[in-house]
Protein backbone atom coordinates (compact mmCIF):
# COMPACT_ATOMS: atom_id res chain seq x y z
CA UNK A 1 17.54 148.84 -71.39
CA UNK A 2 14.65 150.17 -72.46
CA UNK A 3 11.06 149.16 -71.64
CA UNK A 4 7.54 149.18 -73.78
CA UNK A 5 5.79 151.77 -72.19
CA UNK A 6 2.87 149.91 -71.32
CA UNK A 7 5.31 147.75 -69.32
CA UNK A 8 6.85 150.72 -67.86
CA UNK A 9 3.28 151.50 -66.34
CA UNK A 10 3.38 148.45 -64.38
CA UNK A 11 6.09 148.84 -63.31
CA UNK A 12 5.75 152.36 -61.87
CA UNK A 13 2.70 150.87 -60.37
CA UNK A 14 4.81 148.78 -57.75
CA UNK A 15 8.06 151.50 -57.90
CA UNK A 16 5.98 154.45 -56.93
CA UNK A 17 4.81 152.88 -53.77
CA UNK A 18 8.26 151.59 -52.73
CA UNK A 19 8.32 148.21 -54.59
CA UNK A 20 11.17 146.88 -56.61
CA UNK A 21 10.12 145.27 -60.31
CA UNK A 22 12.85 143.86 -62.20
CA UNK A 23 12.52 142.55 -65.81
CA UNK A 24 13.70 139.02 -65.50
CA UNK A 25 14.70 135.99 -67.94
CA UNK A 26 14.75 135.56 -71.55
CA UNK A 27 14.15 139.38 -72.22
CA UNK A 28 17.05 140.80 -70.73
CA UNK A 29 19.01 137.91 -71.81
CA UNK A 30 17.60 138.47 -75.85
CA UNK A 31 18.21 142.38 -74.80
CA UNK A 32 22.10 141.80 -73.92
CA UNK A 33 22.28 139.82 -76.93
CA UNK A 34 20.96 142.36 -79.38
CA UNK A 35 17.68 141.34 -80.30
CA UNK A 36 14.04 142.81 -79.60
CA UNK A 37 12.53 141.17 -76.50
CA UNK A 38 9.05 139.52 -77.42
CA UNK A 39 8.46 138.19 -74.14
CA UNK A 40 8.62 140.29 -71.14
CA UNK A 41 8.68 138.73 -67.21
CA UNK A 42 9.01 140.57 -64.23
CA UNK A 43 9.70 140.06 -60.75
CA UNK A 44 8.55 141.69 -57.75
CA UNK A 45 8.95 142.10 -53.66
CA UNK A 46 5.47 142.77 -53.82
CA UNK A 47 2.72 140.16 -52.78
CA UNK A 48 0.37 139.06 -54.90
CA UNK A 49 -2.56 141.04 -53.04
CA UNK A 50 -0.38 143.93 -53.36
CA UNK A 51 -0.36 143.83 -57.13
CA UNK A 52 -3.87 143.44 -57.60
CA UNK A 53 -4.43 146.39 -55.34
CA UNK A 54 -1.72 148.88 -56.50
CA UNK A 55 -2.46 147.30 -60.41
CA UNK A 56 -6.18 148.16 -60.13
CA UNK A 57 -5.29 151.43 -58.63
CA UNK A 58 -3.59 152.32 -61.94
CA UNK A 59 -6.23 151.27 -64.05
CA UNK A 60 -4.19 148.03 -65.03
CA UNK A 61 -6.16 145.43 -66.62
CA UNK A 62 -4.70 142.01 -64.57
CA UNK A 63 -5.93 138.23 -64.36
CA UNK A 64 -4.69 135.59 -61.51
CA UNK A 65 -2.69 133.33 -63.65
CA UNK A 66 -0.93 131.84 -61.12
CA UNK A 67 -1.87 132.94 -57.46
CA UNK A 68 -0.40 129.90 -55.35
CA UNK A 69 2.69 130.58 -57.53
CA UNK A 70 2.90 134.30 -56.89
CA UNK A 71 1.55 135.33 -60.66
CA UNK A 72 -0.76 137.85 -62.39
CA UNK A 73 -0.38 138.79 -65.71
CA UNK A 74 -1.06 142.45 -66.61
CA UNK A 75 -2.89 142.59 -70.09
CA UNK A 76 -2.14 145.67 -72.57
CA UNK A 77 -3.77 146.27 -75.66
CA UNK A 78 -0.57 144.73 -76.97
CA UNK A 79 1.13 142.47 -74.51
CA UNK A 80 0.62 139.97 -71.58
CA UNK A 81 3.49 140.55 -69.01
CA UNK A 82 3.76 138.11 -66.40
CA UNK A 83 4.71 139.36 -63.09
CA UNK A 84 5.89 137.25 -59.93
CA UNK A 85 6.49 137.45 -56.57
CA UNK A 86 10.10 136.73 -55.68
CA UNK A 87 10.25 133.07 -54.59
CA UNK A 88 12.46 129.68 -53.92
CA UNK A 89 10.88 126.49 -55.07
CA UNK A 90 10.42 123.54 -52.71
CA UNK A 91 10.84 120.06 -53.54
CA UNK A 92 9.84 118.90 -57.31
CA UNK A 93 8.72 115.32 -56.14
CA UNK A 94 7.25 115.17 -60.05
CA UNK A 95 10.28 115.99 -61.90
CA UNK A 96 8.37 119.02 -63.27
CA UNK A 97 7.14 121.36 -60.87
CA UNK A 98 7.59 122.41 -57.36
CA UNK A 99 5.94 121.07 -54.71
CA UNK A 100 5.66 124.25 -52.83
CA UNK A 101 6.98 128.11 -53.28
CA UNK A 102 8.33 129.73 -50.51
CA UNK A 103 7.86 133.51 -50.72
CA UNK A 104 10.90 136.08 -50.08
CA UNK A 105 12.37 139.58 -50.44
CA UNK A 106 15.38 138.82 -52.21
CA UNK A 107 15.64 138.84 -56.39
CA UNK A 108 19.18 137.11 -55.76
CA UNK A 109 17.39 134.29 -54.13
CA UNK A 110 14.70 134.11 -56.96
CA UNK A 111 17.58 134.14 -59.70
CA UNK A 112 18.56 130.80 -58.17
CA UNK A 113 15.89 129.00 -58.66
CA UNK A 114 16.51 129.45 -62.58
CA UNK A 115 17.84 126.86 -65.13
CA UNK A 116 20.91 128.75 -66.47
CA UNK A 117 23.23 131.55 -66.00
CA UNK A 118 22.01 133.65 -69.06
CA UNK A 119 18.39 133.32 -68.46
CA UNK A 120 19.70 134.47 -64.52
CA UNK A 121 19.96 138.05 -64.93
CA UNK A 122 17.30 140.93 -64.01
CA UNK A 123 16.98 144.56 -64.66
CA UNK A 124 15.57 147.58 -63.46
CA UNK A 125 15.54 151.47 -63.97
CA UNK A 126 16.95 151.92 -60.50
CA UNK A 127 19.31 149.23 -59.69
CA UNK A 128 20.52 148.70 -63.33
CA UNK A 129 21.24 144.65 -64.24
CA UNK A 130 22.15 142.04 -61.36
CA UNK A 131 23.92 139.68 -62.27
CA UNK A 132 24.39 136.95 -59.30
CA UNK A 133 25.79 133.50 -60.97
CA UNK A 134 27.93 135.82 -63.83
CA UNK A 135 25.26 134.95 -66.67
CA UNK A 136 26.59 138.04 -68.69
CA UNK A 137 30.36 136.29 -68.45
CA UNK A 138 28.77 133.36 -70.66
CA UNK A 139 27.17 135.57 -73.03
CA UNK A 140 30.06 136.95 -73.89
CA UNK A 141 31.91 133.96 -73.49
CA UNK A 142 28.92 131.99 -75.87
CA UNK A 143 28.05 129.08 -72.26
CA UNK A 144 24.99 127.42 -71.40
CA UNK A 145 25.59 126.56 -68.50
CA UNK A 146 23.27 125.83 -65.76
CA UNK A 147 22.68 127.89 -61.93
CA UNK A 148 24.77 126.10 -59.29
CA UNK A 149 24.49 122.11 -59.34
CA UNK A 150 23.64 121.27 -62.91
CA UNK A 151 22.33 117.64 -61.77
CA UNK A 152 20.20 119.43 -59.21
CA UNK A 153 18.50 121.46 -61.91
CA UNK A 154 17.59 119.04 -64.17
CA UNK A 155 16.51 116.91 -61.15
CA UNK A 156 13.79 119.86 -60.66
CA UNK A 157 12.70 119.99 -64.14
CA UNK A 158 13.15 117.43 -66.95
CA UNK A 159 12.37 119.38 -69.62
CA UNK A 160 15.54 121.62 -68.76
CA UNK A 161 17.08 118.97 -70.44
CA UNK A 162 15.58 119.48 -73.78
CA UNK A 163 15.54 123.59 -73.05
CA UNK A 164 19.74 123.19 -72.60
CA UNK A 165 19.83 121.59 -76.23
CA UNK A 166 17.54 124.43 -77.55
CA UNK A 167 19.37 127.17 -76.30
CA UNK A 168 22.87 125.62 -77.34
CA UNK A 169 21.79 125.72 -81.17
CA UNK A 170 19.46 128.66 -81.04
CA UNK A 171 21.97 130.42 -79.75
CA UNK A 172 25.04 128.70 -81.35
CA UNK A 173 26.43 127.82 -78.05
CA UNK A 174 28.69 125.58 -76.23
CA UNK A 175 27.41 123.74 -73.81
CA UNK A 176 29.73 124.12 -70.07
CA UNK A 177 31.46 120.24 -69.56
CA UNK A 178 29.66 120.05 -66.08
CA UNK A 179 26.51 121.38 -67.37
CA UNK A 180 26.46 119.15 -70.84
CA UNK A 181 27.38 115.80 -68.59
CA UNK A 182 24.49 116.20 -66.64
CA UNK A 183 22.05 116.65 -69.43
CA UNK A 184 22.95 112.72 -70.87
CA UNK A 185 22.83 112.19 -67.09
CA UNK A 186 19.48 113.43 -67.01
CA UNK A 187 18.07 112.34 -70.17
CA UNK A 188 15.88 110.32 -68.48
CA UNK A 189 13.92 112.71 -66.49
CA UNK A 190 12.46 113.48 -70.30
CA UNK A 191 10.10 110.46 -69.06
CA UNK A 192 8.20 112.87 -66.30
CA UNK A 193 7.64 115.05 -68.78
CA UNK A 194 4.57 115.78 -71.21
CA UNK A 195 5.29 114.53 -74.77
CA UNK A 196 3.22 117.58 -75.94
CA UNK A 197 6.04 119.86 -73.92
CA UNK A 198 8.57 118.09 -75.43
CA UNK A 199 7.07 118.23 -78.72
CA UNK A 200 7.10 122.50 -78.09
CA UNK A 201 10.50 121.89 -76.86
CA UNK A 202 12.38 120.04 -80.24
CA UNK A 203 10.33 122.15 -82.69
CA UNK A 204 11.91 125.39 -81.33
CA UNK A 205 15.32 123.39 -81.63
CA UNK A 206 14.49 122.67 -85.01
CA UNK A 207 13.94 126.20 -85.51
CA UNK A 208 17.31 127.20 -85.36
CA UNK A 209 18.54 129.44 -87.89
CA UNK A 210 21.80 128.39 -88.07
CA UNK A 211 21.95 124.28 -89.33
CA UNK A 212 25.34 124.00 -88.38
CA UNK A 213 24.81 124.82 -84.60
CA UNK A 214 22.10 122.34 -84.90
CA UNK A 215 23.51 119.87 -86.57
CA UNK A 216 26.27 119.83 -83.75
CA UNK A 217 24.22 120.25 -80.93
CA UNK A 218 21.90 116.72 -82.66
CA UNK A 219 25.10 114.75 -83.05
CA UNK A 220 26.81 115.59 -79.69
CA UNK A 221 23.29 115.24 -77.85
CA UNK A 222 21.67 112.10 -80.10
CA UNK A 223 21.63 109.67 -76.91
CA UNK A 224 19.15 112.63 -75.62
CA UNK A 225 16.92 113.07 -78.56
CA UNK A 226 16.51 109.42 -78.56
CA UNK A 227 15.26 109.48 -74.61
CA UNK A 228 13.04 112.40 -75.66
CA UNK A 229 11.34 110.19 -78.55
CA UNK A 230 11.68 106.89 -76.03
CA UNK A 231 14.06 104.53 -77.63
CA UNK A 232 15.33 102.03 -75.88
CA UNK A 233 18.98 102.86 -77.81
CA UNK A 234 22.20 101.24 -76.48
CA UNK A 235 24.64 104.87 -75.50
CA UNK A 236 26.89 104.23 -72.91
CA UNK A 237 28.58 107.95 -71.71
CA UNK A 238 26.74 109.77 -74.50
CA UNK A 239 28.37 107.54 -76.78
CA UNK A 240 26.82 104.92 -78.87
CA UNK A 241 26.88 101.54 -79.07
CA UNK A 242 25.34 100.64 -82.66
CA UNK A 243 26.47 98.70 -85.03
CA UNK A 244 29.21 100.58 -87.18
CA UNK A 245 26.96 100.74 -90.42
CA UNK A 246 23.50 102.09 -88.16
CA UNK A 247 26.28 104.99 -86.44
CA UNK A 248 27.37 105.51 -90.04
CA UNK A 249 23.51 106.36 -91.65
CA UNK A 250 22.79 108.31 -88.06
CA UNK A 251 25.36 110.45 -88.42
CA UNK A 252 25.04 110.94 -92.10
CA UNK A 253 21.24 111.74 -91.58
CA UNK A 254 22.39 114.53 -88.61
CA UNK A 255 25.23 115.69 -90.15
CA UNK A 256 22.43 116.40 -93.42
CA UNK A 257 21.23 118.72 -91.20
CA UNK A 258 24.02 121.27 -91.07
CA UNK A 259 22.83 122.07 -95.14
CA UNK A 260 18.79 122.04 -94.43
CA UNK A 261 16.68 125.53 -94.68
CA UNK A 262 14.92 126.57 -90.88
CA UNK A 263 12.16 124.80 -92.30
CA UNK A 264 11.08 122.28 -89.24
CA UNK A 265 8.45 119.63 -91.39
CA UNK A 266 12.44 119.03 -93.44
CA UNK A 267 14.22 118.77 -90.22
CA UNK A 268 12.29 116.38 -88.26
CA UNK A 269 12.21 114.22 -91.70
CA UNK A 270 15.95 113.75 -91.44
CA UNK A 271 16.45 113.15 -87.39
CA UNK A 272 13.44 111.40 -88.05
CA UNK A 273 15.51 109.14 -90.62
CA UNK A 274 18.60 109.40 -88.10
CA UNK A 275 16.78 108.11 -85.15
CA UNK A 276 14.48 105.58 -87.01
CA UNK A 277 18.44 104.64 -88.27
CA UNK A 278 19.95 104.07 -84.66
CA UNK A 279 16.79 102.31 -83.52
CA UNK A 280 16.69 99.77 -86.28
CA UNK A 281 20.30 99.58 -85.63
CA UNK A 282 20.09 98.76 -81.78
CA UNK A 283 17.34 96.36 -82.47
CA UNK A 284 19.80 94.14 -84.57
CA UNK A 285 22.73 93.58 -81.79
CA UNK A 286 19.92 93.77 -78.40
CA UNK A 287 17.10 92.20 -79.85
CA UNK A 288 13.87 91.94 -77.75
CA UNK A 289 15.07 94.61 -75.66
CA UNK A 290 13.40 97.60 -77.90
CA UNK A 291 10.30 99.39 -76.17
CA UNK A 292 9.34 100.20 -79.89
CA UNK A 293 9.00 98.26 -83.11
CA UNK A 294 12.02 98.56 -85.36
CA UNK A 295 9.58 98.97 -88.25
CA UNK A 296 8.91 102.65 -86.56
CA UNK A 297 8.25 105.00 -88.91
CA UNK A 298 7.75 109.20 -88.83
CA UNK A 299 4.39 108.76 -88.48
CA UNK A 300 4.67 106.39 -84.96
CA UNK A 301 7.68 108.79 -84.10
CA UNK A 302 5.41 111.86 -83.99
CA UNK A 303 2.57 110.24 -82.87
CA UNK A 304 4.46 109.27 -79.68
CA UNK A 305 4.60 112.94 -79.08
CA UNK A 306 1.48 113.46 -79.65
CA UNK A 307 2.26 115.75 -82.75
CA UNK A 308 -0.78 117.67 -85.09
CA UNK A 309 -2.01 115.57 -87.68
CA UNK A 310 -1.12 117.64 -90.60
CA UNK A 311 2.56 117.56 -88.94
CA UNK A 312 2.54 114.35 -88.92
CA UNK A 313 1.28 113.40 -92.44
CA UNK A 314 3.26 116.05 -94.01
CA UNK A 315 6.83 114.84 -92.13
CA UNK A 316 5.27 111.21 -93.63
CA UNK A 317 4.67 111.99 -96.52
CA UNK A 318 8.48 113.45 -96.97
CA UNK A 319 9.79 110.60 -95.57
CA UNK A 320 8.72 108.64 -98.48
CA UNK A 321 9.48 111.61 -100.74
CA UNK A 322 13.03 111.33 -100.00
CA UNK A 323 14.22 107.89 -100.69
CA UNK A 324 13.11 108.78 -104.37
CA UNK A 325 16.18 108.55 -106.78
CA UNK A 326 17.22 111.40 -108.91
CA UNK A 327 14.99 111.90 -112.33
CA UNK A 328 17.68 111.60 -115.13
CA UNK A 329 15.50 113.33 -117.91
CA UNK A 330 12.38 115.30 -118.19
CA UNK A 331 10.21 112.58 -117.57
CA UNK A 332 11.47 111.53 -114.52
CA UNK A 333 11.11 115.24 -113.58
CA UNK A 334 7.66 115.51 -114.35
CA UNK A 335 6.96 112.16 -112.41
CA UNK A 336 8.44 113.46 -109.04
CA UNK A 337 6.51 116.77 -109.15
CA UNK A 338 3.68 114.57 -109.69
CA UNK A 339 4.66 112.47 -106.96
CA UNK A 340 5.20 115.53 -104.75
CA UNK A 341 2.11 116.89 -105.68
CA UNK A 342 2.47 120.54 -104.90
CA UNK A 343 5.19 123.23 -105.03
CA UNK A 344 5.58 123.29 -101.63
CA UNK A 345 6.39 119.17 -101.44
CA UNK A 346 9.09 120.13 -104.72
CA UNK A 347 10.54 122.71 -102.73
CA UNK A 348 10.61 120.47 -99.80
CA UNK A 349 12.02 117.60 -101.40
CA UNK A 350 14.84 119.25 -103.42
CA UNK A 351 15.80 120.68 -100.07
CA UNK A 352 16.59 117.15 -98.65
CA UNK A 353 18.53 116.11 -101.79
CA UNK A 354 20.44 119.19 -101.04
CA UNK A 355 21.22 118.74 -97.75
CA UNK A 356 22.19 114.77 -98.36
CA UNK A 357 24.41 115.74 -101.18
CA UNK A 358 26.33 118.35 -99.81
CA UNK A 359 27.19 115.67 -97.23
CA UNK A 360 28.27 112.82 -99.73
CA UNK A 361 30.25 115.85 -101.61
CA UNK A 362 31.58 116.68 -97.88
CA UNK A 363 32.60 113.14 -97.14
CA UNK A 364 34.23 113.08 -100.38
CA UNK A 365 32.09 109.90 -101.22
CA UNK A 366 31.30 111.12 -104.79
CA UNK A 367 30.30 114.63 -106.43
CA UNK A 368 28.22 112.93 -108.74
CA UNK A 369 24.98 113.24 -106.56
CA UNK A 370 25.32 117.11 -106.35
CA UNK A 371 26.00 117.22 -110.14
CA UNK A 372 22.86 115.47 -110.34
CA UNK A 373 21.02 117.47 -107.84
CA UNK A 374 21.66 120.40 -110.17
CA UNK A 375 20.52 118.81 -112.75
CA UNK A 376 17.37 117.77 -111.57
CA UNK A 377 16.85 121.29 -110.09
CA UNK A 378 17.33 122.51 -113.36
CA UNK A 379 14.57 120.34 -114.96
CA UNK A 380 11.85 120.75 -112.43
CA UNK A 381 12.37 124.54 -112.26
CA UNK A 382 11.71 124.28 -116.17
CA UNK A 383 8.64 122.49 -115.68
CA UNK A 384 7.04 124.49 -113.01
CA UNK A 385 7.71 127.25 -115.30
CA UNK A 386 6.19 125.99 -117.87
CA UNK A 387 3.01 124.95 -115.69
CA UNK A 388 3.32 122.14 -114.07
CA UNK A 389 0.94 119.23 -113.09
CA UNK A 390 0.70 118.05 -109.41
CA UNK A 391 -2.47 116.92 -109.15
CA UNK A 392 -5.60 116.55 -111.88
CA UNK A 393 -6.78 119.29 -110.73
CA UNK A 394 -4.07 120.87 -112.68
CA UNK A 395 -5.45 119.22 -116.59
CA UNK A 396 -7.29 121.69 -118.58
CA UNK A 397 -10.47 120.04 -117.96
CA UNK A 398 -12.39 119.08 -114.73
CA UNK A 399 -14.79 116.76 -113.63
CA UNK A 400 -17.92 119.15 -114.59
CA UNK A 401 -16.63 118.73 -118.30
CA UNK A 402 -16.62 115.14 -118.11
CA UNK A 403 -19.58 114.93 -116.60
CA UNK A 404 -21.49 117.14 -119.41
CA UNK A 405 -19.60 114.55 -121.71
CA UNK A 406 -21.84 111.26 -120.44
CA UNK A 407 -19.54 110.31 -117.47
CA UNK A 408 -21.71 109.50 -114.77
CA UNK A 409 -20.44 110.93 -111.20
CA UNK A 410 -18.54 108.73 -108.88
CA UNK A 411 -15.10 106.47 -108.38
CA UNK A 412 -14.96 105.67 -112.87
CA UNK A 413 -15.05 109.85 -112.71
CA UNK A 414 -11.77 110.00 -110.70
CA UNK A 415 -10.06 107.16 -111.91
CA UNK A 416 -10.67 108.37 -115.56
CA UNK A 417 -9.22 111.47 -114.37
CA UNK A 418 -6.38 110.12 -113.12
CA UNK A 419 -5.75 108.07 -116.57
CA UNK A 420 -5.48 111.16 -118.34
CA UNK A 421 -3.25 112.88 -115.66
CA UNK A 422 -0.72 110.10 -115.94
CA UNK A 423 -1.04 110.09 -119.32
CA UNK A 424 -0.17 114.04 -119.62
CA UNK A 425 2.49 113.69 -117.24
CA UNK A 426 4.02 110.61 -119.03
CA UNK A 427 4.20 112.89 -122.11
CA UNK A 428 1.57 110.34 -124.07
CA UNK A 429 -0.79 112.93 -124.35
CA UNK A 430 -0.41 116.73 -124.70
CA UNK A 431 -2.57 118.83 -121.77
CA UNK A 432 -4.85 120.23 -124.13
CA UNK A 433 -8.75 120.19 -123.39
CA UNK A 434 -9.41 118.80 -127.00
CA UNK A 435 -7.40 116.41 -127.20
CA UNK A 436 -8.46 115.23 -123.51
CA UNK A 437 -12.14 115.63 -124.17
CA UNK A 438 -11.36 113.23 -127.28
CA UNK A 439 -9.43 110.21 -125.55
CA UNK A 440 -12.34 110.75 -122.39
CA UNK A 441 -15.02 110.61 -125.24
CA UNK A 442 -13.55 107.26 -126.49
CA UNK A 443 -13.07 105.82 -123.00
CA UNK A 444 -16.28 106.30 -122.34
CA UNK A 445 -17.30 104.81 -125.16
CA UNK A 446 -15.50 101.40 -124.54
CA UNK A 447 -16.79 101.28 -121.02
CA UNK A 448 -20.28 101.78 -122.24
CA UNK A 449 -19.26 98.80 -124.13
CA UNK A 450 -17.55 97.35 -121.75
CA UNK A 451 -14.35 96.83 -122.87
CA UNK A 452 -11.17 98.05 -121.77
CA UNK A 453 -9.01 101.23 -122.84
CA UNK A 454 -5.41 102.28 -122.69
CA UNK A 455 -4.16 104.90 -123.58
């Protein structure tokens, strides 16, 4: 294992004075499994006041990040590298964090108070890996599974819970039996935590690469993501207890997600769709006993979590995109790119289809939304080619040009804008600045008048 070399300078800051420094966690874990560590963590026998002195000895740039906790972090012109004091954790009376840290010379000790065997492991130049609770077994073997008692460590920290799902489909793992019963045992410790953590949490799970893993780890794990989002959802044993036709349209909204791109705004639209499914769905056989309307849409879902705004109206603005039918003909075609209103929302939207017809094809339901899907692929990659129009912006004339024509400035501007957009779109009126400036001309003309126009 190899080490940047500004973190090998910290190190041999502690190691030259007698010190063990081990790199700790998710890098030596993402090093055994091939990839490039981004995030580097070390742990230490030294003291905190140690550190600081044998750090600034060395010229080592260092703030206190986390002095009751035993952490600096060492700042490079490149990285921030956390290092710790080797420690147990005392109680966690708040589901979250430890109540107090107890200080001590052992890095086997300190490997126990992690969440699972793979993120377990440490390394160093001199002592090679260590490997206490066989963490490099289930690599190999392709196991989350958690340090000693796996109801103990969720106990500590409910958002372990939601880390256990995002390892299992980053990864493309299975999930250990003991390990995956106590994470729908746990599910509700997701109450102690911070809906913004959570939020961090379910976007790097719907950031896996690889939908399938994801779409498993969703479907096996749905009881959990509905605790994480706070439904009151009947599950009984991870299993659920909706109606047969809500389970059916939940599981054909997760199973959609085997066939979506890593693209998380289309993700969270369809478990969105799955869980706003299930809820609706629990609401018919226990009614009264939902914590949330029924009527809960994306936009409530997200909010709950306390989501960014342009998250949230994007995600709710595909949510509406997707329950459009397929366009049959050119028109049609022309109307949903409209209706999208940018390449991006076309892209996004075709996506979906995708993903819901390769499940209907899958199911053996029908091929005849895939043949359409094509289809309408086929049509709106012929009108973006040909330019297409998502907004009025995209006419070939602006407001300026209408405004040098007599049109005074205001809401008559926009909405005669919009007439002529719909118009082009609709295929009444070619997109040619003539012919615009003509039919605007007359328009104005009869509202001068006062007297309607259509077009």
């Amino acid at each position: 294992m190899v080490l940047p070399e500004d973190a090998s300078a910290l190190v041999r800051a502690l190691s030259d004075q007698g010190y063990e420094c081990y790199a700790v966690g998710g890098c030596v874990r993402d090093y055994l499994l091939g990839s490039i560590p981004h995030d580097w963590d070390f742990a230490t026998n030294a003291t905190v006041e140690i550190m600081k002195r044998l750090f600034t000895e060395r010229g080592l740039k260092w703030i206190p990040t986390g002095e009751a906790h035993g952490t600096l972090t060492v700042l490079t012109d490149t990285h921030e590298y956390e290092v710790t004091t080797y420690r147990i954790d005392g109680d966690y009376s708040d589901g979250r964090h430890p109540d107090q840290v107890i200080f001590t010379s052992s890095i086997e000790e300190d490997l126990s108070r992690r969440d699972f065997t793979i993120n377990a492991m440490a390394w160093s130049e001199t002592s090679g890996f260590v490997d206490p609770y066989g963490g490099l077994q289930d690599l190999d073997q392709h196991l989350i599974r958690a340090v000693g008692d796996p109801q103990l460590r969720f106990s500590e920290d409910g958002l372990r819970v939601m880390r256990a799902l995002r390892f299992a489909a980053t990864l493309g793992f299975d999930m250990d039996t003991q390990t995956a019963q106590a994470v729908h045992g746990s599910k509700d410790m997701l109450s102690k935590v911070s809906r913004e953590r959570i939020l961090a949490e379910l976007s790097k799970l719907m950031n896996a690469e690889d939908g399938r893993s994801l779409a498993s780890v969703c479907s096996g794990f749905f009881d959990v993501l509905c605790s994480a989002f706070s439904l009151d959802v009947s599950f009984e044993n991870g299993g659920s207890k909706l109606s047969s036709l809500a389970r059916a349209e939940s599981e054909h909204f997760i199973e959609a997600l085997a066939f979506t791109p890593c693209d998380l705004e289309v993700r969270l639209t369809v478990l969105l769709s799955a869980l706003e499914a299930a809820q609706a769905g629990s609401a018919a056989e226990n009614c009264g006993v939902l914590k949330h309307s029924c009527a809960g849409s994306a936009t409530e879902l997200l909010e709950a979590l306390k989501a960014p705004r342009k998250l949230i109206e994007r995600v709710a603005k595909l949510s509406i995109l997707q329950n459009r039918k397929f366009p049959a003909d050119r028109l049609g075609a022309r109307q949903l790119i409209a209706a999208c209103g940018s390449e991006d929302y076309c892209r996004q939207y075709l996506a979906l289809k995708r993903a819901y017809a390769e499940v209907a094809r899958r199911d053996k339901t029908t091929s005849d939304e895939l043949k359409a899907f094509d289809e309408l692929q086929r049509l709106v990659a012929l009108e973006i080619a040909s330019g297409p129009l998502f907004s009025p912006q995209d006419l070939c004339l602006n407001g300026d040009e209408l405004i040098a024509l007599g049109w005074p400035k205001g809401p008559a501007l926009g909405e005669c804008l919009n007439v002529l957009f719909n118009a082009v779109v609709a295929l009444r009126l070619p997109n040619s600045k003539a012919e615009l400036l003509s039919v605007a001309e007359a328009r104005l003309v009869q509202q001068n008048e006062r007297r309607g126009y259509g077009i």
